[in-house]
N, C-alpha and C. Protein backbone atom coordinates (compact mmCIF):
# COMPACT_ATOMS: atom_id res chain seq x y z
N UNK A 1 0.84 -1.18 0.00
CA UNK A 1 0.00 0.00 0.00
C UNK A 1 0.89 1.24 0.00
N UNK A 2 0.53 2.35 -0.90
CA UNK A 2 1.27 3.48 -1.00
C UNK A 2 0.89 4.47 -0.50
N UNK A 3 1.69 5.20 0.37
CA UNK A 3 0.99 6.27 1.39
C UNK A 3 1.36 7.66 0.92
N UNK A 4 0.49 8.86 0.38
CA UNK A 4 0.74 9.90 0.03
C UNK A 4 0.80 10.92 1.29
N UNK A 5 1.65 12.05 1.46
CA UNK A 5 1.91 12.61 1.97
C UNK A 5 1.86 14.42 1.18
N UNK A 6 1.22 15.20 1.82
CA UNK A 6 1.15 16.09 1.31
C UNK A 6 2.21 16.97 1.95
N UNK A 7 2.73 17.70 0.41
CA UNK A 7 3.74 18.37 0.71
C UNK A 7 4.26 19.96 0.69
N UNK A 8 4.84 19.99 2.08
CA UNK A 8 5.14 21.77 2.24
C UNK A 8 6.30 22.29 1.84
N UNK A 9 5.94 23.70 1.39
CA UNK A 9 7.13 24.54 0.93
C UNK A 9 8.17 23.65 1.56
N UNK A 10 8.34 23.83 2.81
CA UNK A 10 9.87 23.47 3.45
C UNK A 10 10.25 22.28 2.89
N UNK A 11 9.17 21.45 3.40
CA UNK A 11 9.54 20.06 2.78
C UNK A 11 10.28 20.29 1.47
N UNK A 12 9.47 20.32 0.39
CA UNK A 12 10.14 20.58 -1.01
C UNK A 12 11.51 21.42 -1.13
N UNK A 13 11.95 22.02 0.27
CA UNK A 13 13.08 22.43 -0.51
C UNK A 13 14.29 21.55 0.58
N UNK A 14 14.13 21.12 1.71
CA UNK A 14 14.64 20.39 2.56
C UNK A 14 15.29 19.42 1.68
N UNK A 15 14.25 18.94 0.61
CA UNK A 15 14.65 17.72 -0.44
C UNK A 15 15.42 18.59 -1.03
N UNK A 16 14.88 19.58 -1.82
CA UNK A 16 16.10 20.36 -2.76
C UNK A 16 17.60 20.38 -2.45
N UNK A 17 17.71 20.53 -0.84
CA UNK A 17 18.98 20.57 -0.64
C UNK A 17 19.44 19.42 -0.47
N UNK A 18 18.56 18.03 0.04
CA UNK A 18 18.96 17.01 -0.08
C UNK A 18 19.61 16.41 -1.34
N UNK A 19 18.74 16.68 -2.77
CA UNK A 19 19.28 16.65 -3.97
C UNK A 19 20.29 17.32 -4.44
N UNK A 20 20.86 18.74 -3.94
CA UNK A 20 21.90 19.35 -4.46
C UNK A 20 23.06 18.43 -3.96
N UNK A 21 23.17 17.44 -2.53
CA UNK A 21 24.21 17.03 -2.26
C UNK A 21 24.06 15.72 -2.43
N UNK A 22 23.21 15.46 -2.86
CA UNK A 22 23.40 13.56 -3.82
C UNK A 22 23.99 13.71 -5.42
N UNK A 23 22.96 14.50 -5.58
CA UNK A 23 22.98 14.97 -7.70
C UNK A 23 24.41 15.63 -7.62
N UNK A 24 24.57 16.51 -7.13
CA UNK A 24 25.79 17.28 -7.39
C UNK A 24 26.73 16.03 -7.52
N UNK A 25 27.43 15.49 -6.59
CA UNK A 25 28.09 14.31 -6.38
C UNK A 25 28.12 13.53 -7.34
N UNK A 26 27.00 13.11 -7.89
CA UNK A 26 27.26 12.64 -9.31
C UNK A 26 26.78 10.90 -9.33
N UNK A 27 25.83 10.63 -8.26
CA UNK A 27 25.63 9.54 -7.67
C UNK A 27 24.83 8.82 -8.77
N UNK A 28 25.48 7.45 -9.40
CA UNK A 28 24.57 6.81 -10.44
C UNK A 28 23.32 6.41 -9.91
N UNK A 29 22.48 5.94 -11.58
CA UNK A 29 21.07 5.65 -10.99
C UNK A 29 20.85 4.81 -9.79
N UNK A 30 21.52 3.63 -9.85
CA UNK A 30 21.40 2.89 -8.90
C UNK A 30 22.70 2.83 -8.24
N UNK A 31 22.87 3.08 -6.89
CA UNK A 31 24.20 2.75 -6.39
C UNK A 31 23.90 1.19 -6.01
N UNK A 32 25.73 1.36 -5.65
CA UNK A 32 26.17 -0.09 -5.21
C UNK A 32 25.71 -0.50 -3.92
N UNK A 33 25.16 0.22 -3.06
CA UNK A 33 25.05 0.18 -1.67
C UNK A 33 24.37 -1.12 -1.52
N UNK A 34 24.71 -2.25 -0.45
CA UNK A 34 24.42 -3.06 -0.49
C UNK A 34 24.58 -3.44 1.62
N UNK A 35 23.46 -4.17 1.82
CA UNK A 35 24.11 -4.08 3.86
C UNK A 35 25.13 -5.90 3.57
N UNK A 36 25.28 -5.76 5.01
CA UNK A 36 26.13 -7.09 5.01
C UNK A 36 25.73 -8.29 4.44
N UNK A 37 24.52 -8.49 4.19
CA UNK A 37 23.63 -9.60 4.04
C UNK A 37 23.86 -9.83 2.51
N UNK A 38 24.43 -8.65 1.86
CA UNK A 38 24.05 -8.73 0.37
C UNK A 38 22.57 -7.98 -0.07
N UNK A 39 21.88 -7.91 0.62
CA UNK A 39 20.43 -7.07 0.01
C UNK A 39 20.48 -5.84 0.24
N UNK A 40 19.33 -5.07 -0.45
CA UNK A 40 19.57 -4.12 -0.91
C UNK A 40 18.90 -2.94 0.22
N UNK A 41 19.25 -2.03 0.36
CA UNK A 41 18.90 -1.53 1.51
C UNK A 41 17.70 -1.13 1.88
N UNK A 42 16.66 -1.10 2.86
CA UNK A 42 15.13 -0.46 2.80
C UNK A 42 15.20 0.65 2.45
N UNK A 43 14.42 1.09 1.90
CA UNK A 43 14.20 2.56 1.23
C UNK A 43 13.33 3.27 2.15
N UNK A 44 13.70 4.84 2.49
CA UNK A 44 13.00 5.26 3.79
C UNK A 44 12.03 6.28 2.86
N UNK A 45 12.79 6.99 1.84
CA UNK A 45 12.06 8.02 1.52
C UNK A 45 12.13 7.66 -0.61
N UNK A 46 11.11 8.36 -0.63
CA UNK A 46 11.16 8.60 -2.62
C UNK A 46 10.50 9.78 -2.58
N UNK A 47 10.76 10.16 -3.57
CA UNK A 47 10.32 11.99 -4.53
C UNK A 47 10.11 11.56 -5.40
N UNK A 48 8.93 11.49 -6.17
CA UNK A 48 8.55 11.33 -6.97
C UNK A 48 7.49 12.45 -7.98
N UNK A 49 7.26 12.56 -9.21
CA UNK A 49 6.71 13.67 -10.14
C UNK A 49 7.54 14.86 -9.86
N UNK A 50 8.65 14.49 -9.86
CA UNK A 50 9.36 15.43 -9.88
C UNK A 50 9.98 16.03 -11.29
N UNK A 51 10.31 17.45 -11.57
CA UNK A 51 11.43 17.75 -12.27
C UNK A 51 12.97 17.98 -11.65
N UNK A 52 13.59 16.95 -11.87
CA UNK A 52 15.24 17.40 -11.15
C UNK A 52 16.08 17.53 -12.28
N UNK A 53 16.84 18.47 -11.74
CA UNK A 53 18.25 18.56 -12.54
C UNK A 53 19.29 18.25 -11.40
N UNK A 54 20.11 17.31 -12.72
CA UNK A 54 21.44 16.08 -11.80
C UNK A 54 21.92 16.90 -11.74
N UNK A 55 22.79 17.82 -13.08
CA UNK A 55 24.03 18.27 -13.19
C UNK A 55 24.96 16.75 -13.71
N UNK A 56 24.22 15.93 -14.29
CA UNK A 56 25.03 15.08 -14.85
C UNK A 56 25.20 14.63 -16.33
N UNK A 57 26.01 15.40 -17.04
CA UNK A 57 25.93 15.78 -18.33
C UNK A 57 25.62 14.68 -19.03
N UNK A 58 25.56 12.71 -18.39
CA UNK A 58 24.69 11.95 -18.99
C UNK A 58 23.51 11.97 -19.24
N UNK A 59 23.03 12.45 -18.07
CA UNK A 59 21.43 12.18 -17.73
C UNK A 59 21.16 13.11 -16.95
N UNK A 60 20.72 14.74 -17.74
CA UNK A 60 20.54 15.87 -17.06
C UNK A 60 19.57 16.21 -16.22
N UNK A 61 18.54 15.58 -16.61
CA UNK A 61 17.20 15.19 -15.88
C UNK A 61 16.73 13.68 -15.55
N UNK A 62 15.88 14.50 -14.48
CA UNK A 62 15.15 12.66 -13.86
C UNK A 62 14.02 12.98 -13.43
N UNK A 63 13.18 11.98 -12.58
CA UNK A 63 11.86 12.64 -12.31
C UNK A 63 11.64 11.94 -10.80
N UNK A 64 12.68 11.06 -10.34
CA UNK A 64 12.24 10.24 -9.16
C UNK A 64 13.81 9.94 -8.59
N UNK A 65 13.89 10.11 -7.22
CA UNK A 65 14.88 9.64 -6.63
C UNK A 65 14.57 8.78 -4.84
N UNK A 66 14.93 7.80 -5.08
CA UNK A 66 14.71 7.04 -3.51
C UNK A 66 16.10 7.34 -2.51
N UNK A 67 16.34 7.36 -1.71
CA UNK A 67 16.97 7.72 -0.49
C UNK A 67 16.44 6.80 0.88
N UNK A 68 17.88 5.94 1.23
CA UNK A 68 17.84 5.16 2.33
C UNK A 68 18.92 5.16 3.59
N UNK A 69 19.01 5.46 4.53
CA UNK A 69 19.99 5.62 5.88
C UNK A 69 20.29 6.69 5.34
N UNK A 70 19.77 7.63 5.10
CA UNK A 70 20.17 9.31 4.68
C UNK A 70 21.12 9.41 3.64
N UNK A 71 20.98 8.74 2.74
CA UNK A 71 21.85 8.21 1.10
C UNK A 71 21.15 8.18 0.25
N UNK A 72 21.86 8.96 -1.12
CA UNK A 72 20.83 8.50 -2.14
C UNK A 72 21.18 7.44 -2.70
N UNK A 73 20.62 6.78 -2.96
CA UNK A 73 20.52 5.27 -3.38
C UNK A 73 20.14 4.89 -5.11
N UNK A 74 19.42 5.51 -5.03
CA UNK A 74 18.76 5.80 -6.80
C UNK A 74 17.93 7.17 -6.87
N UNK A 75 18.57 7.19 -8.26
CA UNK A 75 17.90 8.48 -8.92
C UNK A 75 17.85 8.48 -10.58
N UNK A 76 17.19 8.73 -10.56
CA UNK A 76 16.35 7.68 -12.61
C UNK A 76 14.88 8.58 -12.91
N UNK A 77 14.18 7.64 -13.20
CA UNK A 77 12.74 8.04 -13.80
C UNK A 77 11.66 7.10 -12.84
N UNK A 78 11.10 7.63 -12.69
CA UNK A 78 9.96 6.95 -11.87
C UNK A 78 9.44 5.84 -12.03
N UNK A 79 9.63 5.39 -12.97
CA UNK A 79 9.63 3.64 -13.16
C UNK A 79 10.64 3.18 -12.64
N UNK A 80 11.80 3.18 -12.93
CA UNK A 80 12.91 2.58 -12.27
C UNK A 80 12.89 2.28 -10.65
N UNK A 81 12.14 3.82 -9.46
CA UNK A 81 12.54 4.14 -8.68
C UNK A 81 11.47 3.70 -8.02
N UNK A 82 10.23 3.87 -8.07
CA UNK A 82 8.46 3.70 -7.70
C UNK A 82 8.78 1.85 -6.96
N UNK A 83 9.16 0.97 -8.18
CA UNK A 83 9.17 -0.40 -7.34
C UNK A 83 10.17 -0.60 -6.24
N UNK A 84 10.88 0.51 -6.29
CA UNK A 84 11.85 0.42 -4.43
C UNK A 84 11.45 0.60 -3.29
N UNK A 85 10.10 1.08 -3.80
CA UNK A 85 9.32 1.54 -2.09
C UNK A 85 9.17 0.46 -1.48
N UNK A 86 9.31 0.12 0.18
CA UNK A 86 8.44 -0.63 0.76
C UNK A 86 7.31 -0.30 1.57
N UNK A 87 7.11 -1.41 2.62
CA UNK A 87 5.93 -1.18 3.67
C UNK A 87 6.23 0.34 4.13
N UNK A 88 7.14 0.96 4.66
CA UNK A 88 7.32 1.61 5.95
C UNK A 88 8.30 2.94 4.66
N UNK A 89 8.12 3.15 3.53
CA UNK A 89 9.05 4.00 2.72
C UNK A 89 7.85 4.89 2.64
N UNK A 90 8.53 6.58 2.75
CA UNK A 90 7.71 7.55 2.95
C UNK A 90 7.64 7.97 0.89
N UNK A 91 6.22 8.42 0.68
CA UNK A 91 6.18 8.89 -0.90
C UNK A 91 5.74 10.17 -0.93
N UNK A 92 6.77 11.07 -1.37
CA UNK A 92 6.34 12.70 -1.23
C UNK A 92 6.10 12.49 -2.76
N UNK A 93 4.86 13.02 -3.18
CA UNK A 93 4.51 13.58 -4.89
C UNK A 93 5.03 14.89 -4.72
N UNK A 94 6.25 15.27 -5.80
CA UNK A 94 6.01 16.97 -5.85
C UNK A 94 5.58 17.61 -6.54
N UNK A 95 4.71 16.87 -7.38
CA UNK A 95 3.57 17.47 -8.11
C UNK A 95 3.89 18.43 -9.40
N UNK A 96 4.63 17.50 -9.67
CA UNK A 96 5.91 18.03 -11.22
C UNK A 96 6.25 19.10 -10.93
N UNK A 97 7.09 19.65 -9.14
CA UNK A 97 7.74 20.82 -9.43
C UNK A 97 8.73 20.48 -9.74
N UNK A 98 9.71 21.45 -9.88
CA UNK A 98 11.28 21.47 -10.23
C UNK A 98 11.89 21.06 -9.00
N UNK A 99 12.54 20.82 -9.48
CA UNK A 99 13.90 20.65 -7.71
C UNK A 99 15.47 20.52 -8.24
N UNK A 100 15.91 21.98 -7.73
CA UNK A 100 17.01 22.31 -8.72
C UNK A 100 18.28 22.33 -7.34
N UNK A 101 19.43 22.24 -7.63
CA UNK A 101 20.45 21.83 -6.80
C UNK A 101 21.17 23.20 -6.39
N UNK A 102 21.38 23.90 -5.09
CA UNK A 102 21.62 25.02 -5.15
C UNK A 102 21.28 25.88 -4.35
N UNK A 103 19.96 25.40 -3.92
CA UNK A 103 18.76 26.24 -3.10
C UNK A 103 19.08 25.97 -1.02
């Protein structure tokens, strides 16, 4: 079950700055992050309907990024990122704003 959360100015930019210091960095779609076990880590948070800019002259834009133990973990297109959620993973829609790195 997917739990929407409605979202405030702050919020949206709290992430912004969260994204300026994942994206900036240059963090591929999917990192390697992996716990001892070999699996892949729970996912606490996703942004999703988003517009982001990476700053990554591969893939300048994206629209979804998940974030787990305060890491970004993946950042892609919302297909890629949407099936990482679990039970207990928070889903902010930002409602196709921008979220630019910087702020």
């Amino acid at each position: 079950m997917q739990t929407q959360f409605a979202v405030s100015r702050r919020d949206l930019l709290k992430s912004g700055v969260a994204t300026t210091v994942g994206l900036a960095a240059g963090w591929p779609a999917f990192a390697a992050n992996q716990t001892a076990a070999g699996s892949a880590p729970a996912i606490d948070l996703i942004l999703h309907n988003a517009r982001l800019s990476t700053l990554d002259p591969k893939t300048p834009n994206a629209n979804a990024f998940a974030v787990a133990n305060g890491r970004f973990v993946a950042v892609g297109d919302e297909r890629e990122i949407m099936p990482l959620r679990g039970a207990n993973t928070r889903v902010i829609d930002a409602g196709g704003r921008r979220v630019i790195p910087g702020l």
